[in-house]
C-alpha atoms as a PDB file:
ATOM      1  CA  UNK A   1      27.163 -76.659 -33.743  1.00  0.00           C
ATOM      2  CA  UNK A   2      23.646 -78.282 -33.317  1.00  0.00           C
ATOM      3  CA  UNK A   3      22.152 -79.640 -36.444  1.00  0.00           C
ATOM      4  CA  UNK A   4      18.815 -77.422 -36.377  1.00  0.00           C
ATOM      5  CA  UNK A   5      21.617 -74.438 -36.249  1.00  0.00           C
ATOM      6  CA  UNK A   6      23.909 -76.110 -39.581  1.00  0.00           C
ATOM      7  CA  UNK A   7      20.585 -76.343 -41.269  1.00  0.00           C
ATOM      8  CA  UNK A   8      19.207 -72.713 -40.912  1.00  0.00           C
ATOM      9  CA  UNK A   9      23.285 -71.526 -41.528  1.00  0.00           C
ATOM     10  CA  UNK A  10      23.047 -73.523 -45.075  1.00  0.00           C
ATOM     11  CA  UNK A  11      19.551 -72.073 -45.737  1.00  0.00           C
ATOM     12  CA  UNK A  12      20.964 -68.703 -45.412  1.00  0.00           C
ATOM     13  CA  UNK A  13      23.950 -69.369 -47.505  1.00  0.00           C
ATOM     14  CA  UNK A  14      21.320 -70.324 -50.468  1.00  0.00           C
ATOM     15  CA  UNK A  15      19.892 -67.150 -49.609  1.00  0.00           C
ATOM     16  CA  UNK A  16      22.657 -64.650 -49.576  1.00  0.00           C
ATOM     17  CA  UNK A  17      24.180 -66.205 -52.558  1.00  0.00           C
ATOM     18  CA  UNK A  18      27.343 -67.702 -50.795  1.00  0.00           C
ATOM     19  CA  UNK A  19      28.714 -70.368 -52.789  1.00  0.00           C
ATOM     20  CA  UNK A  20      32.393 -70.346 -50.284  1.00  0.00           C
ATOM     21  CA  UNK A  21      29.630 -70.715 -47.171  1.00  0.00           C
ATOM     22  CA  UNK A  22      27.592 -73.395 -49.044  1.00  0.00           C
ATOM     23  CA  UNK A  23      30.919 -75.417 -49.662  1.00  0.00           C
ATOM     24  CA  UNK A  24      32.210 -74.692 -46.351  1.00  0.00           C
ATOM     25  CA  UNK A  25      28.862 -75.762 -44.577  1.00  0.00           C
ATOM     26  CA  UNK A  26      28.713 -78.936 -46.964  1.00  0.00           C
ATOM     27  CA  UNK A  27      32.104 -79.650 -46.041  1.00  0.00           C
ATOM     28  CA  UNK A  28      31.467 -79.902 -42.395  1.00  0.00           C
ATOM     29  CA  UNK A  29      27.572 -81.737 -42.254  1.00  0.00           C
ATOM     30  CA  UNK A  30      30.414 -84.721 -43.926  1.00  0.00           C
ATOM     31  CA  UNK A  31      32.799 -84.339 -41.129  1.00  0.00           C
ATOM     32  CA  UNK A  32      29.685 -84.568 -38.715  1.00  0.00           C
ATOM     33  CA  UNK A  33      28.988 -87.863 -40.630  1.00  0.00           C
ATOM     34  CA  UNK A  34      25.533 -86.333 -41.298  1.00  0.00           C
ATOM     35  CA  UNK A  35      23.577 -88.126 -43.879  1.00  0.00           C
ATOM     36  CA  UNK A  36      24.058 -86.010 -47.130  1.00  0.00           C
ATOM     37  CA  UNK A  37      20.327 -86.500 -47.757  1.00  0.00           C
ATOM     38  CA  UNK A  38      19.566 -84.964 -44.494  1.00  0.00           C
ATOM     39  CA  UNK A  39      21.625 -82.298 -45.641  1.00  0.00           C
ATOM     40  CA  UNK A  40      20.053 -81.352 -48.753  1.00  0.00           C
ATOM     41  CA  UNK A  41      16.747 -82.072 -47.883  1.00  0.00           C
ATOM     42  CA  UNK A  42      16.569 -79.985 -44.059  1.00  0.00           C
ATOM     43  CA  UNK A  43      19.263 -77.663 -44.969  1.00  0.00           C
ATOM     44  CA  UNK A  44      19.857 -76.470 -48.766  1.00  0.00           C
ATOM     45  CA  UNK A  45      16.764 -77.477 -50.325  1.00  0.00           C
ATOM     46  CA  UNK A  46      14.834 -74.944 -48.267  1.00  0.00           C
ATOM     47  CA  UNK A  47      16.983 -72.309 -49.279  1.00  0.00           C
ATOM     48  CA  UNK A  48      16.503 -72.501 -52.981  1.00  0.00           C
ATOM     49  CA  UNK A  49      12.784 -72.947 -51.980  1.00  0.00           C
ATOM     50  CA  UNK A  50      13.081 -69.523 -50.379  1.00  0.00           C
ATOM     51  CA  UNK A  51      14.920 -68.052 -53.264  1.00  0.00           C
ATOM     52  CA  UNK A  52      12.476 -69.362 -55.580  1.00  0.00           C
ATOM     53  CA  UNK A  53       9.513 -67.283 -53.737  1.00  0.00           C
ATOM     54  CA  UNK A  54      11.868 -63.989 -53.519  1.00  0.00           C
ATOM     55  CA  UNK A  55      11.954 -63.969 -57.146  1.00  0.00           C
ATOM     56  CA  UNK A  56       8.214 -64.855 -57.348  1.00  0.00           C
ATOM     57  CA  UNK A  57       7.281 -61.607 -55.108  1.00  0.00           C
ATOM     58  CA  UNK A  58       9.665 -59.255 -57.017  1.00  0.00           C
ATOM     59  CA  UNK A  59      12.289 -59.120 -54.072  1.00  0.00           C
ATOM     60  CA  UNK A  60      15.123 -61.322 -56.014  1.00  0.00           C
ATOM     61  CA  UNK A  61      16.227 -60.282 -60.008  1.00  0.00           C
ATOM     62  CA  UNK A  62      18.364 -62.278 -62.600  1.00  0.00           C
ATOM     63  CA  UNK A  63      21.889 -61.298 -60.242  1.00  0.00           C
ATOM     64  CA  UNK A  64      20.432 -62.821 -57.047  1.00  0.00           C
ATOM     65  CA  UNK A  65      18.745 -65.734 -58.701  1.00  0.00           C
ATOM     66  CA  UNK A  66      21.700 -66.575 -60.203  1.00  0.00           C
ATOM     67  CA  UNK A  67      24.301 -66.389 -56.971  1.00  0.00           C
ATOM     68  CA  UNK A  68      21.653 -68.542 -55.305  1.00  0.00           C
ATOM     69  CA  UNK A  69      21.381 -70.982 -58.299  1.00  0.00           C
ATOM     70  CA  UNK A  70      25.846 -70.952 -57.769  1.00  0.00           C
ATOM     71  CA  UNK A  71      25.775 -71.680 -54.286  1.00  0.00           C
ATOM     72  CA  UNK A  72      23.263 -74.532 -54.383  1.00  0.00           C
ATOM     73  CA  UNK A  73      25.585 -76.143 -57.488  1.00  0.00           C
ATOM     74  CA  UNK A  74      28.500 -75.654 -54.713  1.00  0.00           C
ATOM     75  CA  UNK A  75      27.030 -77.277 -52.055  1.00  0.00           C
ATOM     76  CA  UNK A  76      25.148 -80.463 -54.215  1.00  0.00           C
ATOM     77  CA  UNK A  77      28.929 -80.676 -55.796  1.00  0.00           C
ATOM     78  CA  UNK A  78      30.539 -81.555 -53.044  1.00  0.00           C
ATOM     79  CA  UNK A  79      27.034 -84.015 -51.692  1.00  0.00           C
ATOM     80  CA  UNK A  80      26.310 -85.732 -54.828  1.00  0.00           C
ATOM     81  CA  UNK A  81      29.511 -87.901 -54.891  1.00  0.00           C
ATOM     82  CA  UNK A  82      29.281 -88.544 -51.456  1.00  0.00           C
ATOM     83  CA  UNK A  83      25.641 -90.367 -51.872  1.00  0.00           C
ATOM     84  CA  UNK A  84      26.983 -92.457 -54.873  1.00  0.00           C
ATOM     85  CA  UNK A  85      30.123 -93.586 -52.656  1.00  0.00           C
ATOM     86  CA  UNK A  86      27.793 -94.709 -50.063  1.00  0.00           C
ATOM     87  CA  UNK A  87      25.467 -96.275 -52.207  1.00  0.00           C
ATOM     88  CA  UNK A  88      22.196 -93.926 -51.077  1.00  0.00           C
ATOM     89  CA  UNK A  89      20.039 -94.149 -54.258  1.00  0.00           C
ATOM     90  CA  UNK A  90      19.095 -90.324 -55.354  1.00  0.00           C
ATOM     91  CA  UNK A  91      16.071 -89.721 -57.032  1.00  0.00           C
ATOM     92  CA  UNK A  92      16.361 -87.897 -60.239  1.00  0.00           C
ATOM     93  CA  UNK A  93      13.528 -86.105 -61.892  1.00  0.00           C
ATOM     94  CA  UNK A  94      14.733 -86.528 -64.955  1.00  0.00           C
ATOM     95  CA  UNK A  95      17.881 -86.206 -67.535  1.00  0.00           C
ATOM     96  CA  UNK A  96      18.396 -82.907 -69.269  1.00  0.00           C
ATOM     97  CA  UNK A  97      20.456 -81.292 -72.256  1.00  0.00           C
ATOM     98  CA  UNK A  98      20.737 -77.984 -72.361  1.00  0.00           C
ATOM     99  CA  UNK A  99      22.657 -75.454 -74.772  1.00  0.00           C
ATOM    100  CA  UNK A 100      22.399 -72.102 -76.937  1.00  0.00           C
ATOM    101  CA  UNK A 101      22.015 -72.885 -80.274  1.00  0.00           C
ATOM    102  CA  UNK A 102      25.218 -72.973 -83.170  1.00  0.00           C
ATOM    103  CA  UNK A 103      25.631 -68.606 -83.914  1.00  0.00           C
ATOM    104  CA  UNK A 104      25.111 -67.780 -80.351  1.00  0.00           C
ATOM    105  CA  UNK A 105      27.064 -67.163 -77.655  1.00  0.00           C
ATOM    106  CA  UNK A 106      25.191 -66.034 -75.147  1.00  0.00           C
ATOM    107  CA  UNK A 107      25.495 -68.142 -71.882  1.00  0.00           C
ATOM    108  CA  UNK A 108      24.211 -66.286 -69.030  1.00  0.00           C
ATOM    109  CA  UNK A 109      20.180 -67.485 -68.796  1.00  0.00           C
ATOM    110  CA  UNK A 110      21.060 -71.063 -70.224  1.00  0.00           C
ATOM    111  CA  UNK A 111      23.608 -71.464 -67.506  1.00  0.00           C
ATOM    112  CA  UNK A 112      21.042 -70.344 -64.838  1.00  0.00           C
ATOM    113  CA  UNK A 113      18.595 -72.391 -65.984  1.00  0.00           C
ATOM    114  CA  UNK A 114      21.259 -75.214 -66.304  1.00  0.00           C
ATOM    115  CA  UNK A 115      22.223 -74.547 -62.676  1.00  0.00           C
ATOM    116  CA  UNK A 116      18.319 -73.981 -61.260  1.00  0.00           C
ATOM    117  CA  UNK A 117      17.272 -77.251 -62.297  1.00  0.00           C
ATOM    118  CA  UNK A 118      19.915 -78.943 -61.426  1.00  0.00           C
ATOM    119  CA  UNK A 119      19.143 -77.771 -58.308  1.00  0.00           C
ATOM    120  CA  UNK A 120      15.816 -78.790 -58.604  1.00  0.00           C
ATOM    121  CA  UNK A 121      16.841 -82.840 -58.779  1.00  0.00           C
ATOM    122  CA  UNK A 122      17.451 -82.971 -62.526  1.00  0.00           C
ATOM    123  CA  UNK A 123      20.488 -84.456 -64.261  1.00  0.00           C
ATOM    124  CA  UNK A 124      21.740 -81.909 -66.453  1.00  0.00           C
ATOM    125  CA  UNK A 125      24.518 -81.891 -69.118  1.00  0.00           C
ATOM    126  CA  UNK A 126      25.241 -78.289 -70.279  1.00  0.00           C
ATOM    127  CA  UNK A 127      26.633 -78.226 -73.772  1.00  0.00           C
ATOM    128  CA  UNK A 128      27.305 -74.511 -73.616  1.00  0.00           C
ATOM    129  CA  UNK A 129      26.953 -71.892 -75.983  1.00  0.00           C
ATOM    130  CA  UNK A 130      27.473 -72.052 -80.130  1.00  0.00           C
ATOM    131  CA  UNK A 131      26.438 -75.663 -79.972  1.00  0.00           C
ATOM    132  CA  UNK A 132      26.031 -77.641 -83.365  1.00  0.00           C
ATOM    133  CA  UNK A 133      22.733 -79.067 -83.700  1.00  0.00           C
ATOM    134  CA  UNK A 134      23.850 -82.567 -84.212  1.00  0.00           C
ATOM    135  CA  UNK A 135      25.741 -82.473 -80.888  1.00  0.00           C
ATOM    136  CA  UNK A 136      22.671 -81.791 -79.229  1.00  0.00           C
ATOM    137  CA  UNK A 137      21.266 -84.719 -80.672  1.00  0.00           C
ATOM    138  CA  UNK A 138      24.334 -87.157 -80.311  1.00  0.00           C
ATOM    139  CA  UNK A 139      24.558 -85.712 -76.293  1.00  0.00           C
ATOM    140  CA  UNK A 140      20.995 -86.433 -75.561  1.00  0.00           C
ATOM    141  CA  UNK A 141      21.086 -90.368 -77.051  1.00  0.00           C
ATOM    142  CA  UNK A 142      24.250 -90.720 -75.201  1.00  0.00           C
ATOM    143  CA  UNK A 143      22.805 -89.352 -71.992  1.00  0.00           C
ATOM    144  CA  UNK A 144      19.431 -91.162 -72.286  1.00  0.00           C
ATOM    145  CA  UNK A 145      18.189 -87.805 -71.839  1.00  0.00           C
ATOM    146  CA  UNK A 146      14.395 -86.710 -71.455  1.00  0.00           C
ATOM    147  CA  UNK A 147      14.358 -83.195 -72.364  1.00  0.00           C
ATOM    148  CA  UNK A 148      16.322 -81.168 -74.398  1.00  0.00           C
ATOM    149  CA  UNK A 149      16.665 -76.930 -73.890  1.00  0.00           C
ATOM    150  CA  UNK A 150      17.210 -75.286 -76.988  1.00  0.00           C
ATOM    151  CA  UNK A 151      18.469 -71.355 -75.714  1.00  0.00           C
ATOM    152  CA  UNK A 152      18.995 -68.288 -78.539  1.00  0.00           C
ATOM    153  CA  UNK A 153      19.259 -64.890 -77.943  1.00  0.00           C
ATOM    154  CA  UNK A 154      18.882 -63.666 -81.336  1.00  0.00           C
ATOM    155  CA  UNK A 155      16.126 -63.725 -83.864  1.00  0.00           C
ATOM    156  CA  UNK A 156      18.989 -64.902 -86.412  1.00  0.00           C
ATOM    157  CA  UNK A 157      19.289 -68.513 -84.510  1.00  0.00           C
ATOM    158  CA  UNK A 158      16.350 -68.803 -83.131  1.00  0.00           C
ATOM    159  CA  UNK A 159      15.817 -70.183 -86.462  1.00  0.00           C
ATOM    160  CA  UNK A 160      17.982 -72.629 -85.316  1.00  0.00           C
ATOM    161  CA  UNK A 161      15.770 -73.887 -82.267  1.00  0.00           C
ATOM    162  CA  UNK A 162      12.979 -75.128 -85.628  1.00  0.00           C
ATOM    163  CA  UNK A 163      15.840 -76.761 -87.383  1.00  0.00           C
ATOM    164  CA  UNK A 164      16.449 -78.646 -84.626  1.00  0.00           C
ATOM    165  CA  UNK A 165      13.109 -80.253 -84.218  1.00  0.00           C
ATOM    166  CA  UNK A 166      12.820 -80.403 -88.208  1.00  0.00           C
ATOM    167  CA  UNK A 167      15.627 -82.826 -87.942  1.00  0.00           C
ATOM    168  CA  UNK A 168      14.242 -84.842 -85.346  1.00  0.00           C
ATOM    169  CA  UNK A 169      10.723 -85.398 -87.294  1.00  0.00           C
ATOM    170  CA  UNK A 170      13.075 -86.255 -90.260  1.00  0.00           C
ATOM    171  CA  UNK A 171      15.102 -88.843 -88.063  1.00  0.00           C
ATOM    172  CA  UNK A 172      11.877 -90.045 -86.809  1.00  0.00           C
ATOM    173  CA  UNK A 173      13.154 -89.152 -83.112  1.00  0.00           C
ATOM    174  CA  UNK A 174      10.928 -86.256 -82.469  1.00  0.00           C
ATOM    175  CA  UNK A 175       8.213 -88.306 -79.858  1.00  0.00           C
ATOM    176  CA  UNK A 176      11.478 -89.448 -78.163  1.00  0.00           C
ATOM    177  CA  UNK A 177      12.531 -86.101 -76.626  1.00  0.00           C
ATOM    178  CA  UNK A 178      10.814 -83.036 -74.339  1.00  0.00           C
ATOM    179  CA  UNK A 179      12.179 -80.487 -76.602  1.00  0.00           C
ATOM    180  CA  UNK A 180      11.900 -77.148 -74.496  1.00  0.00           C
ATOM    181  CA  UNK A 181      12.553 -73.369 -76.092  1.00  0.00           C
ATOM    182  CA  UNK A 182      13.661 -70.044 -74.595  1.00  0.00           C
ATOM    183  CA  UNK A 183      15.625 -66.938 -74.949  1.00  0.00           C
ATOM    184  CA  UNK A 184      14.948 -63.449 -75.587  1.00  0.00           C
ATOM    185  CA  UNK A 185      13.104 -63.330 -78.908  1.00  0.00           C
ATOM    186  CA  UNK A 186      11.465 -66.736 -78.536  1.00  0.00           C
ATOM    187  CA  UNK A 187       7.348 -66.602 -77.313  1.00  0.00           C
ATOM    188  CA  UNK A 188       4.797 -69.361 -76.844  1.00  0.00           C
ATOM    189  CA  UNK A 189       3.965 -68.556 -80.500  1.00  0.00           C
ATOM    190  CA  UNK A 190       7.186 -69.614 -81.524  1.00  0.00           C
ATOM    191  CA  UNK A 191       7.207 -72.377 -79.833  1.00  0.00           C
ATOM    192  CA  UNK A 192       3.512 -73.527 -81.027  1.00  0.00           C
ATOM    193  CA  UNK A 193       4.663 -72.644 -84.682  1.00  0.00           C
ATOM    194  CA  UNK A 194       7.815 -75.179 -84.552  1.00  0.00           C
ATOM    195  CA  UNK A 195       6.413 -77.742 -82.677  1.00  0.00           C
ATOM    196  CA  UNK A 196       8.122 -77.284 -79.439  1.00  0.00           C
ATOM    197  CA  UNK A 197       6.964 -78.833 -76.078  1.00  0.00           C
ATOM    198  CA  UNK A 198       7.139 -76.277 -74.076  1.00  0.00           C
ATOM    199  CA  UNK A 199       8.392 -72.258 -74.007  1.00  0.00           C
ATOM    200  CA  UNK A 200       9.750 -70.538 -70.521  1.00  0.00           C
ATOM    201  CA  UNK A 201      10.230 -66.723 -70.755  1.00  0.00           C
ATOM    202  CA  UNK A 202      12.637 -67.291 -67.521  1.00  0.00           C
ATOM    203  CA  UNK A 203      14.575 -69.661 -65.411  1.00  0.00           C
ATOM    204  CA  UNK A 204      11.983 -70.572 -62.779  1.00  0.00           C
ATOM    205  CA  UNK A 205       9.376 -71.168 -65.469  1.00  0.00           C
ATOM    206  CA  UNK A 206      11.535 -73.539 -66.974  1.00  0.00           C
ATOM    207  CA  UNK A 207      11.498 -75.355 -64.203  1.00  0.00           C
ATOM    208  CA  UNK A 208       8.613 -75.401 -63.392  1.00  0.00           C
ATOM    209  CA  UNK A 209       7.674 -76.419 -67.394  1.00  0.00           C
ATOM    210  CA  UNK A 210      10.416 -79.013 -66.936  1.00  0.00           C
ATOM    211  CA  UNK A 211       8.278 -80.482 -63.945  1.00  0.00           C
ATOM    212  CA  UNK A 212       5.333 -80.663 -65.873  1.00  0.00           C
ATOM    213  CA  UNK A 213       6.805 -82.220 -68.934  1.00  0.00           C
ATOM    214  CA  UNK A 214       7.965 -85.074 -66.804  1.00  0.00           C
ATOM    215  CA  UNK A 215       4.679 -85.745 -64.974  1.00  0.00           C
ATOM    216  CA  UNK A 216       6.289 -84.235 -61.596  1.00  0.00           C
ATOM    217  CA  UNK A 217       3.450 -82.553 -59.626  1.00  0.00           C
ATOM    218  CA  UNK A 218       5.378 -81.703 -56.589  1.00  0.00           C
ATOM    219  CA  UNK A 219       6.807 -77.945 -56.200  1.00  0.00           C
ATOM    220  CA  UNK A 220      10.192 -76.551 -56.621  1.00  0.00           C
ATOM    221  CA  UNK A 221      13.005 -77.378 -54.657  1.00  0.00           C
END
């Protein structure tokens, strides 16, 4: 198989969601001995790209975003270690915490967006859901992280999203930290009201807002 041909195939497995194709195609660009850079850059990158305006035009919803976000996570799982053992320095855009708030257990957008911007070059360490706000805190000094995603789902711990940064300003940490807010019942009100840096109403405008936060002016990957 010619590489212009593996490159278009792993496109298309972004694109059709195929997380089995996107490991399978990942698998064989390192049997090729094809740089994984190359890889990422000419082959899957331009997928999520792709994905990213389908969603943008109305063609892709939440269920397609979210196989596409999958298959990308397949592919870079199998890549990533594969750079580190040969020493090729990655460029990350940044280090990321990400959870739902303590009370909630909804995981579906928080994993998406968890999964898009990893795609998107970020370092991300998803807490899950029902996550104590001090773990947040102890994850994201552990991590050296630069943003933290604060996710609810309900308008009960949501409330939970303003502790948060209330216990940052009281630990004198708050300047230290992106802290970024979403979820159903959250708005850009909200978000002004407790202080937040940023609000996304959905997962590729929380990337994008995590872009922006971190001085990246380049577009999505």
């Amino acid at each position: 198989m010619e590489r212009s041909q593996l490159f278009e195939d792993m496109k298309k497995a972004i694109i059709e969601g195929d997380s089995q194709k996107a490991e399978s195609l990942a698998k064989k660009s390192l049997q090729n001995q094809i740089d994984p850079r190359k890889a990422i850059n000419s082959g899957f990158i331009p997928g999520i790209q792709e994905v990213g305006k389908m969603w943008e035009k109305g063609e892709y919803f939440l269920p397609e975003l979210m196989t596409s976000a999958n298959a990308m996570k397949s592919a870079m799982a199998l890549l990533r270690p594969e750079l580190k053992k040969s020493q090729v320095p990655t460029k990350s855009r940044g280090r990321v915490v990400i959870g739902t708030v303590e009370g909630d257990i909804h995981d579906v957008g928080k994993s998406l967006v968890a999964s898009m911007l990893s795609a998107n070059g970020f370092e991300v360490t998803d807490l899950g859901a029902d996550v104590k706000l001090d773990k947040f805190l102890q994850s994201a000094q552990k991590k050296k992280a630069h943003i933290i995603c604060l996710s609810a789902l309900l308008t009960t711990t949501m409330l939970g999203q303003k502790r948060f940064i209330e216990m940052l300003k009281e630990k004198k940490l708050k300047t230290q930290y992106k802290i970024l807010v979403g979820g159903a019942p959250t708005t850009q009100k909200w978000a002004d009201e407790i202080e937040a840096d940023g609000y996304a109403e959905n997962a590729l405008s929380a990337i994008q807002l995590a872009l922006k936060v971190m001085g990246h002016k380049g577009s999505l990957q």
